[in-house]
C-alpha atoms as a PDB file:
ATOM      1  CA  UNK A   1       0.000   0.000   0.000  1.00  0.00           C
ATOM      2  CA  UNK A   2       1.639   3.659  -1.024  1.00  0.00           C
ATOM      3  CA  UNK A   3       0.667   6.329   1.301  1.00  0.00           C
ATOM      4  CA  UNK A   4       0.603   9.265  -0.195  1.00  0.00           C
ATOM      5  CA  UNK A   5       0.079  12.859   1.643  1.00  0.00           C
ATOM      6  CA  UNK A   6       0.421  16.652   0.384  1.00  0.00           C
ATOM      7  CA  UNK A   7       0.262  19.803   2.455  1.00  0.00           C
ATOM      8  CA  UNK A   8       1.754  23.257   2.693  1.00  0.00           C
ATOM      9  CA  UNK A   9       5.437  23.637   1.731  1.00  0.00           C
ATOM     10  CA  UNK A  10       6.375  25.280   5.174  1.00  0.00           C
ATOM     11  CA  UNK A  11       7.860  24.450   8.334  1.00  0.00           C
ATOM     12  CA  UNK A  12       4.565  23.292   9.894  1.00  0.00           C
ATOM     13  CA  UNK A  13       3.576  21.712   7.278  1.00  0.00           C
ATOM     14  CA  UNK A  14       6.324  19.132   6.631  1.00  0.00           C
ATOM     15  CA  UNK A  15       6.293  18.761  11.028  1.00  0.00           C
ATOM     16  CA  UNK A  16       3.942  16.200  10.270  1.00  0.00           C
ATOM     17  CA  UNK A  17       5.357  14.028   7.191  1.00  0.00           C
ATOM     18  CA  UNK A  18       5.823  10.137   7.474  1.00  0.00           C
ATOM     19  CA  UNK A  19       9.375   9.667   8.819  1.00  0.00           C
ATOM     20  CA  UNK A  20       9.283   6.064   9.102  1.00  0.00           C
ATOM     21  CA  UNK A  21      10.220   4.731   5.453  1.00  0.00           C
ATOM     22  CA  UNK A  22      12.093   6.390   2.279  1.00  0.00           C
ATOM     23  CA  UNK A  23       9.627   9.065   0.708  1.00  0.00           C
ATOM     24  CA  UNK A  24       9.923  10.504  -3.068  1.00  0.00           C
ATOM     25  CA  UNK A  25       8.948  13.949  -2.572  1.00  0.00           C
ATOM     26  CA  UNK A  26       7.476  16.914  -4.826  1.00  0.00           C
ATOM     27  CA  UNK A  27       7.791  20.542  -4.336  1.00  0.00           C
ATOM     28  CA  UNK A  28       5.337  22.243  -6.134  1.00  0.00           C
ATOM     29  CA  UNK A  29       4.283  25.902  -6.947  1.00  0.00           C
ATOM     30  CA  UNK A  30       0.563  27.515  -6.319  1.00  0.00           C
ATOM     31  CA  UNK A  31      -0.655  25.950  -9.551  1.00  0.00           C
ATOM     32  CA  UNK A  32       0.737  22.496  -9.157  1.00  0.00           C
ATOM     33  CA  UNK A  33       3.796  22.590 -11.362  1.00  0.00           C
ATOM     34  CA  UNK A  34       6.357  19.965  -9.897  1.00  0.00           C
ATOM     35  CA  UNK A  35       9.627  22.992  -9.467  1.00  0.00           C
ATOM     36  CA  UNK A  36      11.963  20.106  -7.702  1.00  0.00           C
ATOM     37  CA  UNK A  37      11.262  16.042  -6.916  1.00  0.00           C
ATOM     38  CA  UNK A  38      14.067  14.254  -4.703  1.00  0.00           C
ATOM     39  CA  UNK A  39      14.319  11.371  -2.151  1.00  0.00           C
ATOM     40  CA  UNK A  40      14.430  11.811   1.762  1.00  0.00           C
ATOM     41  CA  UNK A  41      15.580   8.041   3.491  1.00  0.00           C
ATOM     42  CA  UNK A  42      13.855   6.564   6.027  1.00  0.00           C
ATOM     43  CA  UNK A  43      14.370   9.363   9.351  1.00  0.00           C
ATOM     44  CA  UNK A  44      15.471  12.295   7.290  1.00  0.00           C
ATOM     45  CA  UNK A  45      12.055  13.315   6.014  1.00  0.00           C
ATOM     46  CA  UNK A  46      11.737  16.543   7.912  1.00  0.00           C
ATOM     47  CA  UNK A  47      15.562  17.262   8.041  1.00  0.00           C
ATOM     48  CA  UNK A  48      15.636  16.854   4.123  1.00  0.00           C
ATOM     49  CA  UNK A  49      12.367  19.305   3.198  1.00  0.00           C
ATOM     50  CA  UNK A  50      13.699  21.459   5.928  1.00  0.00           C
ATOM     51  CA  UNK A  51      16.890  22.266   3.372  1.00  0.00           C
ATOM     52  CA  UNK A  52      14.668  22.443   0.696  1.00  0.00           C
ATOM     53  CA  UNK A  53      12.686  25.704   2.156  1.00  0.00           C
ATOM     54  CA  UNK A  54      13.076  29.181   1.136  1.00  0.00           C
ATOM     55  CA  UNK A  55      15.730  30.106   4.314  1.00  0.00           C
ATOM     56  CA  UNK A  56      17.149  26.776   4.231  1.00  0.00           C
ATOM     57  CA  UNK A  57      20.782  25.898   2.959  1.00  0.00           C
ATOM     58  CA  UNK A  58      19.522  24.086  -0.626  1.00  0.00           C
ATOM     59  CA  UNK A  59      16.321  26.336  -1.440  1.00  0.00           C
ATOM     60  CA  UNK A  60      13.240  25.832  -3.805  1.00  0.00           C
ATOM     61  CA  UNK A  61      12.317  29.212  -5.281  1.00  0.00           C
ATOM     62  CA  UNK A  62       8.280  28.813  -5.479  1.00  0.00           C
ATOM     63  CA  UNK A  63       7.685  26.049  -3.607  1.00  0.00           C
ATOM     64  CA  UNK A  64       4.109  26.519  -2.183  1.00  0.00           C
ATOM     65  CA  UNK A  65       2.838  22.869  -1.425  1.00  0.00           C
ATOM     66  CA  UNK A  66       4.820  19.700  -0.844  1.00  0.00           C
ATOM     67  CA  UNK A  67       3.210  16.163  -2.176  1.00  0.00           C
ATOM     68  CA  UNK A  68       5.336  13.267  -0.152  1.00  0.00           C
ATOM     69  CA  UNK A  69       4.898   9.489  -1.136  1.00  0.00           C
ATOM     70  CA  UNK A  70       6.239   6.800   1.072  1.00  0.00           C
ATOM     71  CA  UNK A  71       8.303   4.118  -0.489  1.00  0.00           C
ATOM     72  CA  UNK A  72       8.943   0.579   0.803  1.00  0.00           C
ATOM     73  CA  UNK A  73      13.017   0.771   0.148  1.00  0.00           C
ATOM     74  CA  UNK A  74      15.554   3.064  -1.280  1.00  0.00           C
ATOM     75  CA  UNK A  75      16.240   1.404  -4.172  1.00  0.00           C
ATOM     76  CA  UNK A  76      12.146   1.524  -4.980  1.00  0.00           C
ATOM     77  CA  UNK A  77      11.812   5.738  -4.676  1.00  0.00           C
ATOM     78  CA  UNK A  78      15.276   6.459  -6.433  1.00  0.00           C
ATOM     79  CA  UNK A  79      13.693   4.395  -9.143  1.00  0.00           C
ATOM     80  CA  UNK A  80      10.412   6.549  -8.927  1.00  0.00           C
ATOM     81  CA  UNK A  81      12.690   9.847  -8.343  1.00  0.00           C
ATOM     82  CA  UNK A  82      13.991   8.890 -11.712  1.00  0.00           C
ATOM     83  CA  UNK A  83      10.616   7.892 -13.411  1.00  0.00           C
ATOM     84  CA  UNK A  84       9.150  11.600 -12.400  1.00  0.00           C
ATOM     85  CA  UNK A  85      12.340  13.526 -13.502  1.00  0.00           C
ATOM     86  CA  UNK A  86      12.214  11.926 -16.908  1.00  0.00           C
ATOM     87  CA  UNK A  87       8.760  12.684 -17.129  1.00  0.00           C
ATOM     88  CA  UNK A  88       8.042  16.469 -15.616  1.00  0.00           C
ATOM     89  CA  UNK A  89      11.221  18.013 -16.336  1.00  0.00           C
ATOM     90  CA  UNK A  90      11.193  19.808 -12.958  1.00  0.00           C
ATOM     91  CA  UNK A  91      13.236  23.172 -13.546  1.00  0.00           C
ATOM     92  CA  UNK A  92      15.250  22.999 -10.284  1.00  0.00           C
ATOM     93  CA  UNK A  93      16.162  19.563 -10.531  1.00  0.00           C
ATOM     94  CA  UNK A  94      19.756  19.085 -12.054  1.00  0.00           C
ATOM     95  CA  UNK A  95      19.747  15.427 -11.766  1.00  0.00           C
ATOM     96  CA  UNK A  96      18.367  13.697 -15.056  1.00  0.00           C
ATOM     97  CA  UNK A  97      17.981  16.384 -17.027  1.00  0.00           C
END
């Protein structure tokens, strides 16, 4: 079963993301454009959007909603990091393009 979960692209709203198993995650703008998708492992969820926030050290410019889906192992969301990449062309992403 994939869980999937979206919410605001803030500090309180990636508090609550799953933090027990690898996540592919999607920063999006207000009109649901995928800007960045990336992988978090299993107990770096919230460190790993954390960076990812305007005053954090590896920004998203636009991000206004985050869309997180849990993955059952590593190997399974850097595969579906890859599928998404190849397929939405997120701007900020420099990997696979």
């Amino acid at each position: 079963m994939v869980k999937k979960k979206s919410g605001n692209f803030t500090n309180a709203g990636i508090e609550s993301s799953a933090k027990d198993k690898p996540v592919v995650y999607k920063i999006e703008d207000e009109s649901g454009k995928d800007l960045y998708t990336g992988v978090a492992k299993r107990g770096r969820v919230e460190e790993r959007l954390k960076e990812r926030l305007p005053d954090g050290p590896d920004p998203i410019r636009g991000g206004k909603k985050v869309t997180i889906t849990q993955k059952a192992g590593i190997d399974e969301a850097l595969k579906s990091e890859a599928r998404i990449i190849k397929r939405e062309r997120p701007p900020q992403n420099k990997k696979g393009k």
